[in-house]
Protein backbone atom coordinates (compact mmCIF):
# COMPACT_ATOMS: atom_id res chain seq x y z
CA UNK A 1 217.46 -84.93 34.00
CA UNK A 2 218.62 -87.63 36.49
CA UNK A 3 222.98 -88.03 36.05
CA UNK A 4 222.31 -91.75 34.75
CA UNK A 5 220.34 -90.63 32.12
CA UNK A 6 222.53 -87.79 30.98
CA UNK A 7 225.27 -89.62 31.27
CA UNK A 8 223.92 -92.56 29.33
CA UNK A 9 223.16 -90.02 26.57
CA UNK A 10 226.73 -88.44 26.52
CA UNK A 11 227.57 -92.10 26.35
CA UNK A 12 225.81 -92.03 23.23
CA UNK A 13 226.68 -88.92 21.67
CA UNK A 14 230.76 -90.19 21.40
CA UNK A 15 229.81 -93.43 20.81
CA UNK A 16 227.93 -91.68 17.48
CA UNK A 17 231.17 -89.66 16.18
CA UNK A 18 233.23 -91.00 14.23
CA UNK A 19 236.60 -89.86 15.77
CA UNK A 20 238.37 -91.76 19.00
CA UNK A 21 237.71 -90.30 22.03
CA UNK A 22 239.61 -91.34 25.48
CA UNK A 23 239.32 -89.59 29.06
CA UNK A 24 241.60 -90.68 31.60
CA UNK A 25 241.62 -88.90 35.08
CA UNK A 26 244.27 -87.32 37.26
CA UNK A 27 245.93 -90.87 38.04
CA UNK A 28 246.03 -91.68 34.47
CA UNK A 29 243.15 -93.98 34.81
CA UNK A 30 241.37 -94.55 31.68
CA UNK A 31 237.94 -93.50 32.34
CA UNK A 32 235.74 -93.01 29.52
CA UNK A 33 236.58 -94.84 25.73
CA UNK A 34 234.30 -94.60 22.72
CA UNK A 35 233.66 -97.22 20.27
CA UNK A 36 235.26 -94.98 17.49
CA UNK A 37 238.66 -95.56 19.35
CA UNK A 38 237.98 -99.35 20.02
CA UNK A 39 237.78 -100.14 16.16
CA UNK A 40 241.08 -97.56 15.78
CA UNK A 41 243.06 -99.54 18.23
CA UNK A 42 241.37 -103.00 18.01
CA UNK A 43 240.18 -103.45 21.56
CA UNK A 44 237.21 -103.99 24.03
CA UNK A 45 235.79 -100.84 25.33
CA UNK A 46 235.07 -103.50 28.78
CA UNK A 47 238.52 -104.12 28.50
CA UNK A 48 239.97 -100.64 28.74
CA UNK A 49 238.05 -98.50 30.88
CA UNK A 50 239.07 -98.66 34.69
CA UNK A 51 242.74 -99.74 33.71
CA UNK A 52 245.53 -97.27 33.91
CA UNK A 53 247.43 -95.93 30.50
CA UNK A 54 250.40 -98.42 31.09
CA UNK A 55 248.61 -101.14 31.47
CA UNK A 56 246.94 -100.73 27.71
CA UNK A 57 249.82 -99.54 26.17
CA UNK A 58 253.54 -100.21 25.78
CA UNK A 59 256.12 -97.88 26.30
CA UNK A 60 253.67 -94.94 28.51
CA UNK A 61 256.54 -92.72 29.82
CA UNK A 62 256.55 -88.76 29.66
CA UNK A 63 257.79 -88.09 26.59
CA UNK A 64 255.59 -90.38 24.78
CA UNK A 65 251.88 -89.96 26.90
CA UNK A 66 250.14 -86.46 26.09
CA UNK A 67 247.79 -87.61 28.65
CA UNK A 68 251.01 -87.48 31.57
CA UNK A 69 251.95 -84.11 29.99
CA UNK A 70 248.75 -82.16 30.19
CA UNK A 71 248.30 -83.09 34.09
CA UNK A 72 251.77 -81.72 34.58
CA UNK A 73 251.85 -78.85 32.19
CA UNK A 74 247.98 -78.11 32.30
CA UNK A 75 248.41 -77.02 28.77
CA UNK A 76 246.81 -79.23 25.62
CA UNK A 77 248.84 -80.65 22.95
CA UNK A 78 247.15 -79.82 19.43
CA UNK A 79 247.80 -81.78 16.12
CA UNK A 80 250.00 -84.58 17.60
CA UNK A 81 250.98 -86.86 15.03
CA UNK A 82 252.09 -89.66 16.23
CA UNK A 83 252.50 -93.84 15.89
CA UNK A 84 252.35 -96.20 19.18
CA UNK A 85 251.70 -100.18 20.04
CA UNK A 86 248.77 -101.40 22.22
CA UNK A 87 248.84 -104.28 25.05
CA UNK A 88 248.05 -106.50 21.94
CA UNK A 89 250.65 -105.73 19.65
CA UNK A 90 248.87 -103.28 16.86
CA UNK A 91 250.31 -100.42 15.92
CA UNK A 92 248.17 -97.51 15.85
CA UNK A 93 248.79 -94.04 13.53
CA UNK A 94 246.88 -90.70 14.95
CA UNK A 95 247.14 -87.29 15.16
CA UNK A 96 245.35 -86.14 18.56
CA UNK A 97 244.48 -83.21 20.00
CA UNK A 98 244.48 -83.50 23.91
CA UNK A 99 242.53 -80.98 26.29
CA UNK A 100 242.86 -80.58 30.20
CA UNK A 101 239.52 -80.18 32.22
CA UNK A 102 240.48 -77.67 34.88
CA UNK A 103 237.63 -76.99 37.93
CA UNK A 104 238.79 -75.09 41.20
CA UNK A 105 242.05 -74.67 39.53
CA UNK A 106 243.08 -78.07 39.39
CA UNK A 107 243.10 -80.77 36.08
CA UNK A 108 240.59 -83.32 37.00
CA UNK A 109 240.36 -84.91 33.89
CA UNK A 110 242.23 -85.12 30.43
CA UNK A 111 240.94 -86.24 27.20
CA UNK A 112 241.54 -87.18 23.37
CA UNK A 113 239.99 -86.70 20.27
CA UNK A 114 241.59 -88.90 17.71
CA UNK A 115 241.62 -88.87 14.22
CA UNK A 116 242.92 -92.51 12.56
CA UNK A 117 245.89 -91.73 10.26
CA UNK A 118 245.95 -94.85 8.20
CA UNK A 119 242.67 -93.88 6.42
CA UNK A 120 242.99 -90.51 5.57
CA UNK A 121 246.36 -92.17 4.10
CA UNK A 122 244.28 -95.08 2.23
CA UNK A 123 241.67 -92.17 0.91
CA UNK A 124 244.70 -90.06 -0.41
CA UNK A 125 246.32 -92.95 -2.38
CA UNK A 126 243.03 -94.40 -4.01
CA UNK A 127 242.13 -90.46 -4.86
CA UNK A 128 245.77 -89.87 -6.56
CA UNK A 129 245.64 -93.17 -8.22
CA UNK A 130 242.18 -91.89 -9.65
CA UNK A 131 243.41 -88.76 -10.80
CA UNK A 132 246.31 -90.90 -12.55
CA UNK A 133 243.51 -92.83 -14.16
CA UNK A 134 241.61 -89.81 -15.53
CA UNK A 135 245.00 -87.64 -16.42
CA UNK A 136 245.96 -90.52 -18.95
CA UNK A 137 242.66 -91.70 -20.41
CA UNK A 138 241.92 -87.88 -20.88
CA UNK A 139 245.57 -87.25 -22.97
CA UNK A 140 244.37 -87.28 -26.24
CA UNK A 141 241.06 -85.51 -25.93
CA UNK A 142 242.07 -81.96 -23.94
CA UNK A 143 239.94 -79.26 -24.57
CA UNK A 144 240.15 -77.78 -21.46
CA UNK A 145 242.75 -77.74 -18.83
CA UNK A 146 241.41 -77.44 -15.41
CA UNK A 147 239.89 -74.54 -15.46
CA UNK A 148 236.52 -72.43 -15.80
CA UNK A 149 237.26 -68.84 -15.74
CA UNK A 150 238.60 -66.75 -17.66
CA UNK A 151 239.70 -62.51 -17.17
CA UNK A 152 236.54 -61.70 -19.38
CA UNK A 153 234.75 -63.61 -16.41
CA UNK A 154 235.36 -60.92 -14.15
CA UNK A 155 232.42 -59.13 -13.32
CA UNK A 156 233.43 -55.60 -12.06
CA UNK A 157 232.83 -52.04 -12.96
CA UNK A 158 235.51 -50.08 -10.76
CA UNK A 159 238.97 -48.67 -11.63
CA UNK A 160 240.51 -50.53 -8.83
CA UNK A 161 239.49 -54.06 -10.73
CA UNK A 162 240.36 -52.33 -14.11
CA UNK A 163 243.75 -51.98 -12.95
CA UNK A 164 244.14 -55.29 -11.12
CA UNK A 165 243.52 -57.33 -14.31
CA UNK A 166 245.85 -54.64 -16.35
CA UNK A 167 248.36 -55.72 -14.30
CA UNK A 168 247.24 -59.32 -14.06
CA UNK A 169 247.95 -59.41 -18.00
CA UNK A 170 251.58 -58.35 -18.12
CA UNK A 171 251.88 -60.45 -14.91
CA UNK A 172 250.59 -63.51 -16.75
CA UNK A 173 252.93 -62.91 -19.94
CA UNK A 174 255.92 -62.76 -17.88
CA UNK A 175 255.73 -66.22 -16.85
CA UNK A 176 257.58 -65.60 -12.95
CA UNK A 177 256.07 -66.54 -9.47
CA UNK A 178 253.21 -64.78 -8.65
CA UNK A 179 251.65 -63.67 -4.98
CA UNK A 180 248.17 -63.23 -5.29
CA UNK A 181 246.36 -61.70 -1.99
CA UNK A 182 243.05 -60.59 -0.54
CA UNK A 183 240.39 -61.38 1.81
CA UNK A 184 238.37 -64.58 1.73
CA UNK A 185 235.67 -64.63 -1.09
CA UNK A 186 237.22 -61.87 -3.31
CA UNK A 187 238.03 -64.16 -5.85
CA UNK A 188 241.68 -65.27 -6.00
CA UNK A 189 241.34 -68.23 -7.84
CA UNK A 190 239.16 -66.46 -10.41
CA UNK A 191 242.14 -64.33 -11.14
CA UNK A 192 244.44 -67.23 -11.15
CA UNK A 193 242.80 -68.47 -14.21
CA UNK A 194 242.16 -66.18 -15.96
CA UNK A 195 245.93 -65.57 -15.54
CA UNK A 196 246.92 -69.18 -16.55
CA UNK A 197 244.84 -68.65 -19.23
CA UNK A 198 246.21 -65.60 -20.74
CA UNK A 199 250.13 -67.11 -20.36
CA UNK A 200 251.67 -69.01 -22.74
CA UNK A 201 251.09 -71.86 -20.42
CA UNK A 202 246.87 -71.78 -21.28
CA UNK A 203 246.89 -75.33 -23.06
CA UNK A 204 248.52 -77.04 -20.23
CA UNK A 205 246.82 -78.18 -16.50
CA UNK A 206 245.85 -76.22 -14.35
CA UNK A 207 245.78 -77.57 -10.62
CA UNK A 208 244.42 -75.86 -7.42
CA UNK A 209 244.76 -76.73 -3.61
CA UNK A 210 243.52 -74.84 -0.75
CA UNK A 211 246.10 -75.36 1.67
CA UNK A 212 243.95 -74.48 4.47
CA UNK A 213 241.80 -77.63 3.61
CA UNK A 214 244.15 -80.57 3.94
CA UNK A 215 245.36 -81.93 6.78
CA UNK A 216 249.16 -81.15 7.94
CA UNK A 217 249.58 -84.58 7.62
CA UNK A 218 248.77 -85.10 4.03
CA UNK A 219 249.63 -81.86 2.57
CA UNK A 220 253.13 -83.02 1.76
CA UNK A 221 252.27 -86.94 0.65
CA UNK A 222 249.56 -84.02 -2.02
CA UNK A 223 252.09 -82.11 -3.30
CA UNK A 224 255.17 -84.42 -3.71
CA UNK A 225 253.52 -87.59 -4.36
CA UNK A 226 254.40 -90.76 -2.50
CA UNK A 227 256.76 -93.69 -3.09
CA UNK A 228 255.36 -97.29 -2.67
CA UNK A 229 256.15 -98.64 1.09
CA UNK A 230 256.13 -94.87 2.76
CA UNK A 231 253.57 -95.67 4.59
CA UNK A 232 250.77 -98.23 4.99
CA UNK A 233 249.12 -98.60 1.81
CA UNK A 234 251.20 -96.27 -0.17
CA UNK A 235 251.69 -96.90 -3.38
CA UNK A 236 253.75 -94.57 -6.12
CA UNK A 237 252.05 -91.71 -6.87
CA UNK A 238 252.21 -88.58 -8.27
CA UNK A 239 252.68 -85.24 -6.32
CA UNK A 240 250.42 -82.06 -7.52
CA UNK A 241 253.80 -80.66 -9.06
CA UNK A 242 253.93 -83.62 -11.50
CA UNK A 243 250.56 -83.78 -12.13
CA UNK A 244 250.93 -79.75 -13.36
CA UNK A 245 253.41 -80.87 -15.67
CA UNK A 246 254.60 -77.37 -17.65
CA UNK A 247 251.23 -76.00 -16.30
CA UNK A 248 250.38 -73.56 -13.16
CA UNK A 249 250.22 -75.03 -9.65
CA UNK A 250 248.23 -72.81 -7.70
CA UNK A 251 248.89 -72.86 -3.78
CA UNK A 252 245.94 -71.09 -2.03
CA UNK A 253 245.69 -69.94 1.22
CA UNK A 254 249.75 -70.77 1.51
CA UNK A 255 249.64 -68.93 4.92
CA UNK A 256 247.90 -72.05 6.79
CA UNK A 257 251.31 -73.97 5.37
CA UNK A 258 253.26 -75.33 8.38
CA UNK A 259 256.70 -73.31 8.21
CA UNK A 260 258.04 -77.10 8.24
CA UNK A 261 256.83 -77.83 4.89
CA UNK A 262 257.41 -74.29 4.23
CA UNK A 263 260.70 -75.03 4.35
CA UNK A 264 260.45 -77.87 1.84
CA UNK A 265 258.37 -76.09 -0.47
CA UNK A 266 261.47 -73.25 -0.45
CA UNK A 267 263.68 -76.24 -1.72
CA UNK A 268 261.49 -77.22 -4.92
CA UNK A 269 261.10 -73.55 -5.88
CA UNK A 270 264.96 -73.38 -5.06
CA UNK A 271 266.65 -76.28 -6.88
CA UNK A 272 263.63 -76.95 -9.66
CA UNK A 273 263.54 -80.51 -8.12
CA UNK A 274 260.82 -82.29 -6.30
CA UNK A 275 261.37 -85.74 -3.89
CA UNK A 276 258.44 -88.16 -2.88
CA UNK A 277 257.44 -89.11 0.27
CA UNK A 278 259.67 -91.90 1.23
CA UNK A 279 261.23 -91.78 -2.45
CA UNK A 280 264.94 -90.99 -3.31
CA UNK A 281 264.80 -89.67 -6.91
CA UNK A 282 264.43 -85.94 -8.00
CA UNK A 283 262.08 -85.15 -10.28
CA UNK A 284 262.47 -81.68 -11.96
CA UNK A 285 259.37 -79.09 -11.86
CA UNK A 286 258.52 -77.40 -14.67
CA UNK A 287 255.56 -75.61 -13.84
CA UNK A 288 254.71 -72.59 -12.94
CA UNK A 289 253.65 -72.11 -9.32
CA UNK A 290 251.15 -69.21 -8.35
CA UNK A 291 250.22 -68.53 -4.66
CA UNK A 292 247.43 -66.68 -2.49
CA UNK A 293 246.98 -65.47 1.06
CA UNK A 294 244.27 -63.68 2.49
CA UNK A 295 246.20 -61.63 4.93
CA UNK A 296 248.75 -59.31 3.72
CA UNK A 297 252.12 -61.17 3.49
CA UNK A 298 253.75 -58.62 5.16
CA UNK A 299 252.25 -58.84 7.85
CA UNK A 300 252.70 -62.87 8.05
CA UNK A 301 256.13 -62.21 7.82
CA UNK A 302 256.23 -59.93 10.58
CA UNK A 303 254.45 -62.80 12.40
CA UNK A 304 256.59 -65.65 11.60
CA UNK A 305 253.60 -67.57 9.63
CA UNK A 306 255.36 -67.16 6.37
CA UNK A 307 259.11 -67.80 5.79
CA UNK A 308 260.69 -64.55 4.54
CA UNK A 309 263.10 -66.10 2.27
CA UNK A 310 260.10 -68.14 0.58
CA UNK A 311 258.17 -64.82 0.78
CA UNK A 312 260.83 -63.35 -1.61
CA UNK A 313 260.67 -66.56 -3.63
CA UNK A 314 257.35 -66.88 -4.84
CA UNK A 315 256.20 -62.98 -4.55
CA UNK A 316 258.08 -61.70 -8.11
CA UNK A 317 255.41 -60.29 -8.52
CA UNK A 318 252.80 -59.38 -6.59
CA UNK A 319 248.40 -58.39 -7.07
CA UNK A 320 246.54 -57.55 -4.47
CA UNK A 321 242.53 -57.95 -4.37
CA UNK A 322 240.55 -55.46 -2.63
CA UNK A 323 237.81 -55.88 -0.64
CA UNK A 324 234.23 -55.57 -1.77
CA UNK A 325 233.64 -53.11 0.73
CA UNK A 326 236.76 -51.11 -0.90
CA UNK A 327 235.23 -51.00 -4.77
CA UNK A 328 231.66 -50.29 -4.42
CA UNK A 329 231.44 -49.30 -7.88
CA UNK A 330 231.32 -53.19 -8.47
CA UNK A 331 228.24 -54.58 -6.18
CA UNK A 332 225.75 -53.42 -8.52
CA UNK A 333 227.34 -55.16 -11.57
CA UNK A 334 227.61 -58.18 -9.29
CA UNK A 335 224.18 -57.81 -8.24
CA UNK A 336 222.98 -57.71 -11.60
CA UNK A 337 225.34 -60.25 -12.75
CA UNK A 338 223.73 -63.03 -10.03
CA UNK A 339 220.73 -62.28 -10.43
CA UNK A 340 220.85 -63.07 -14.32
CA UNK A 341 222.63 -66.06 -13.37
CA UNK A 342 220.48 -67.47 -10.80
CA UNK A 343 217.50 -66.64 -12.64
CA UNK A 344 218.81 -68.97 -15.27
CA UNK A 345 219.12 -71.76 -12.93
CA UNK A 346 216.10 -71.51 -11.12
CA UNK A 347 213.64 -70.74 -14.70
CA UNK A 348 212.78 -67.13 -12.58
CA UNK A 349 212.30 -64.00 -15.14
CA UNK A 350 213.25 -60.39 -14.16
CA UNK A 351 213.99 -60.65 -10.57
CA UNK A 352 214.98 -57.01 -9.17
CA UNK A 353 216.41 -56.02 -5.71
CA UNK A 354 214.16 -53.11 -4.21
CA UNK A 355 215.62 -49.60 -4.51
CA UNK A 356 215.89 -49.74 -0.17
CA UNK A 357 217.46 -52.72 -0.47
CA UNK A 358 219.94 -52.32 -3.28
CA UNK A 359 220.84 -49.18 -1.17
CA UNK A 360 221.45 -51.07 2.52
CA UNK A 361 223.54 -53.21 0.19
CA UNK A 362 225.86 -50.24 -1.09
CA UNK A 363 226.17 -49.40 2.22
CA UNK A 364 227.14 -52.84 3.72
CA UNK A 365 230.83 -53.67 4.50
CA UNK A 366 230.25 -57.22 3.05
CA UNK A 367 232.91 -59.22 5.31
CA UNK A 368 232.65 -62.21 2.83
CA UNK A 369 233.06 -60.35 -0.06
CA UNK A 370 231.84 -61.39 -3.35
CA UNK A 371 231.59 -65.19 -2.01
CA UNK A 372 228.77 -63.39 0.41
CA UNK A 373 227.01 -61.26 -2.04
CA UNK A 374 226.18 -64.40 -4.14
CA UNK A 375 225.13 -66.73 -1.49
CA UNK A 376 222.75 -63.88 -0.38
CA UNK A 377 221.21 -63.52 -3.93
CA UNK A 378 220.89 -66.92 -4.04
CA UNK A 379 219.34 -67.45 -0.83
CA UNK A 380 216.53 -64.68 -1.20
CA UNK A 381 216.01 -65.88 -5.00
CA UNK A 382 214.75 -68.86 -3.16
CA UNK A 383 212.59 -66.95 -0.93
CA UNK A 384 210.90 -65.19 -3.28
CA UNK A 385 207.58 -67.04 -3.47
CA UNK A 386 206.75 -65.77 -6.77
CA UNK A 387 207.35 -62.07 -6.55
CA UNK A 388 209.29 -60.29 -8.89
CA UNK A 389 211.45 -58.08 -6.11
CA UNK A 390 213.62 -58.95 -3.50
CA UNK A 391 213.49 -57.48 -0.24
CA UNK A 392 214.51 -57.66 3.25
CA UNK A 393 212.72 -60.03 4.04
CA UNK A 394 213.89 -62.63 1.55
CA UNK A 395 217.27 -62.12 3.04
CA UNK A 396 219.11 -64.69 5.84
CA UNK A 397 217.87 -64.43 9.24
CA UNK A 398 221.62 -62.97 10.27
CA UNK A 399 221.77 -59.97 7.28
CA UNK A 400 218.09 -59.22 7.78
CA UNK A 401 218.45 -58.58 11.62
CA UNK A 402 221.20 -56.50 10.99
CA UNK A 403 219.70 -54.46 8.17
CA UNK A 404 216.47 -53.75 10.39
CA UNK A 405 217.97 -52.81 13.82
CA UNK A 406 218.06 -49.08 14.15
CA UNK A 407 219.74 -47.33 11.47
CA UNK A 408 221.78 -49.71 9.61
CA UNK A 409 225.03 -51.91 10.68
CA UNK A 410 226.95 -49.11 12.34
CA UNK A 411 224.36 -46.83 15.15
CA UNK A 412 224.84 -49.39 17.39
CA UNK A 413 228.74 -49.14 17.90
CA UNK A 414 228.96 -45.58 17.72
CA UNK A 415 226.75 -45.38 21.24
CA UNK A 416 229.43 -47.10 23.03
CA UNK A 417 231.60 -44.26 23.25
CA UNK A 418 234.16 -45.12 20.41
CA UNK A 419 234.14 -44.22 16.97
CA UNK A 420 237.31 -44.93 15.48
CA UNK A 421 237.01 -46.99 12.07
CA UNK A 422 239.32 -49.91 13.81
CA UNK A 423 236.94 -50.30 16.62
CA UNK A 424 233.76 -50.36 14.27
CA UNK A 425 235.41 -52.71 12.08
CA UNK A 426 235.45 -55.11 14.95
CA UNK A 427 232.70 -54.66 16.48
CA UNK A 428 230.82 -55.15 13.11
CA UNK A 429 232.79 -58.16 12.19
CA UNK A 430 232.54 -59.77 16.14
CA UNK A 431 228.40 -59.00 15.53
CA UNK A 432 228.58 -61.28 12.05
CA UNK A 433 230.16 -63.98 13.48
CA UNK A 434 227.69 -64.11 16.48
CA UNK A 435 224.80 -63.53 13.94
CA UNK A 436 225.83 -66.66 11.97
CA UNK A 437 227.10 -69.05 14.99
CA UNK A 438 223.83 -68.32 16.75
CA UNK A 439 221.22 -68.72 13.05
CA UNK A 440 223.24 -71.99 12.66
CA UNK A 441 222.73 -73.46 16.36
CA UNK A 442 226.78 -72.93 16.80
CA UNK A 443 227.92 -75.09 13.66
CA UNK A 444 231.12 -73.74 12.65
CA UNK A 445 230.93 -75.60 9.00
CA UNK A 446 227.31 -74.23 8.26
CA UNK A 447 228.21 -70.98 10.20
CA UNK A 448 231.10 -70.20 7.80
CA UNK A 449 229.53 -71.01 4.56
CA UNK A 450 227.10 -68.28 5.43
CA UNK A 451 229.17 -66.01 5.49
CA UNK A 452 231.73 -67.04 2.63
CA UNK A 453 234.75 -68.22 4.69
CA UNK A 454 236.56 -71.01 5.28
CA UNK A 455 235.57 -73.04 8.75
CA UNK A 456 239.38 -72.97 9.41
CA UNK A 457 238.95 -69.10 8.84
CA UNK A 458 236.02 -68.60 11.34
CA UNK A 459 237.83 -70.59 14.07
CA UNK A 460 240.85 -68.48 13.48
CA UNK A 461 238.42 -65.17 14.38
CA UNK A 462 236.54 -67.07 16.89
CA UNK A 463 239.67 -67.30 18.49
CA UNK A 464 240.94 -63.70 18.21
CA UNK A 465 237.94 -62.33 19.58
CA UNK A 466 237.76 -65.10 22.61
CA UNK A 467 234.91 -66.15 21.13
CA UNK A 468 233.81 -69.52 22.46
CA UNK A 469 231.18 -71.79 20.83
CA UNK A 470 228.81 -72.99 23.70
């Protein structure tokens, strides 16, 4: 393809997305600028490209230009938050990540991807001011409070579980913090209920937020609420600890919290008092606040992801999830359980899973868990084509390759010459993750809901194993 035409349709291809994208080159120059940035920051992409940084935008010194940094440093900047003026006199909110293009050793270009403050901050207010809206004019007719689960809606058939919700129950009376961990897709939030709803807190809200799956920028303005005037377009609004009330907040996935707002989170559980963004006023918290990880908080702590002193806060007591692969006593009653369910759903009537298969599936380490186990009943229910029995080959193109190469998931890793449980375990996990990435043409969003985890999840693995998505 001749280099007008391909670059004609890269041209394209950023023009189409709808986040700002700017390239400058080693001189600062400003040579690439896609319409996505031109609405953010009100100018002519004519206008911009060929000029240098300085001459666009006020103030361009060191300190302030990400661009100047990265050719210096040869190092990106990730999730930069920050507020600046253009030639024309608008100010513009982002948060950026910026990326050096290195050939022969030496930065030849830098670039941007943008994402435009201001709106996600519009989106947030209009949503709170909605849930406001629904909170009141729902008041006098509660009959349920947030919730769909229950402990009798745990499916399981293993001692391990047994125990869990044994000690879920007294954990539930005693009304303390509560740390709630295990892998992605075991069920956390499942448990959480059922725990709200077995405290003496059952007929008050109960309100969930995946930490992982809000911005750094927002998470705060979420769980504090905001004060009119904090930013552009705020209005008041209440914070997720208000909007509990004497209910159960429920932080999940608290180990993708900044340890900046860590810290702040610390002070409300400290002094019972919450502030708003931008506001002066304490407002006390009454509710109960329950929190998850999927990695064991130990270890986070040993890290430095998770604050030990909020560690010790919120982990009075403590449940711990195990893995599917760890209770197989419970795939068969989860089997069994999905297919009754989907069967329902899709008007099907007694839908099996072959003997062969039901065995492969006893013998599969299931790295998404329960989330995994129903997404793969569902998917082959809709395979079936009218037959009665589920096989391999109703089964997604990355579980049924696996299941029919040699002898299983493991043969594979034992021929190369290590067969310590550590080094299958990766291997296995590092062959999933291809698997999916490579059924999904390298989509990281459809790639993870494959496999039942979170996109931020699969990037963080992607990234441990070196793992690049080309």
């Amino acid at each position: 393809m001749p280099g007008d035409v391909m670059g004609q349709v890269f041209r394209q291809l950023f023009d189409s997305i709808d986040e700002g994208v700017i390239v400058t080159d080693p001189e600062w120059k400003i040579i690439f600028y896609n319409s996505e940035m031109a609405g953010l920051e009100a100018l002519v992409s004519e206008h911009v490209v060929g000029k240098y940084l300085n001459e666009v935008y006020d103030a361009v010194t060191l300190e302030s230009s990400e661009h100047l940094r990265v050719v210096l440093t040869r190092e990106p900047v990730l999730e930069k938050r920050k507020s600046y003026f253009t030639n024309k006199g608008k100010e513009v909110t982002i948060v950026a990540n910026t990326f050096p293009v290195i050939e022969d050793n030496q930065v030849v270009a830098v670039y941007s991807v943008c994402k435009d403050i201001t709106k996600f901050k519009e989106l947030l207010t209009k949503t709170m001011q909605l849930h406001d809206q629904i909170g009141l004019e729902g008041q006098e007719h509660r009959s349920v409070n947030g919730t769909r689960y229950t402990f009798e809606s745990i499916v399981s058939a293993s001692s391990a579980m047994q125990n869990l919700i044994v000690s879920a129950k007294k954990a539930a009376l005693a009304d303390g913090f509560i740390l709630v961990f295990g892998e992605t897709g075991t069920g956390k939030e499942l448990l959480v209920q059922g725990i709200h709803n077995h405290s003496v807190r059952k007929h008050e809200p109960f309100v969930a937020i995946n930490c992982a799956a809000i911005p750094e920028t927002l998470l705060e303005s979420i769980l504090f609420g905001t004060t009119k005037g904090a930013f552009t377009g705020a209005v008041e609004s209440k914070g997720l600890f208000q909007q509990a009330g004497d209910g159960t907040l429920f932080l999940d996935e608290l180990n993708c919290m900044s340890i900046a707002l860590q810290a702040k989170l610390l002070r409300v559980m400290q002094e019972k008092m919450v502030r708003r963004v931008g506001g002066t006023m304490e407002i006390p918290v009454r509710c109960r606040v329950i929190s998850s990880t999927n990695v064991d908080p130990w270890e986070l702590v040993s890290k430095g992801s998770l604050r030990k002193d909020l560690f010790y806060r919120l982990a009075v007591m403590t449940l711990f999830i195990p893995p599917l692969k760890d209770r197989k006593e419970d795939i068969e009653a989860l089997i069994q359980y999905f297919l009754n369910r989907y069967q329902r759903i899709y008007g099907l009537d007694k839908v099996q899973i072959g003997a062969e298969l039901k065995d492969r599936f006893l013998r599969y380490l299931w790295p998404g868990n329960v989330r995994e186990l129903e997404h793969i009943v569902e998917s082959a229910m809709n395979m079936l084509d009218g037959r009665k029995v589920i096989t391999v080959d109703h089964l997604p193109h990355y579980l049924r390759a696996k299941f029919l190469s040699q002898d299983g998931t493991f043969s594979e890793f034992y021929k190369m010459g290590s067969s310590t449980l550590a080094h299958v375990l990766r291997e296995v996990e590092k062959q999933v993750l291809w698997e999916a990435l490579k059924s999904h043409s390298g989509n990281i969003t459809k790639a993870a809901e494959s496999i039942g985890i979170a996109r931020q999840n699969l990037q963080y693995r992607m990234k441990k194993f070196g793992m690049h998505n080309s």
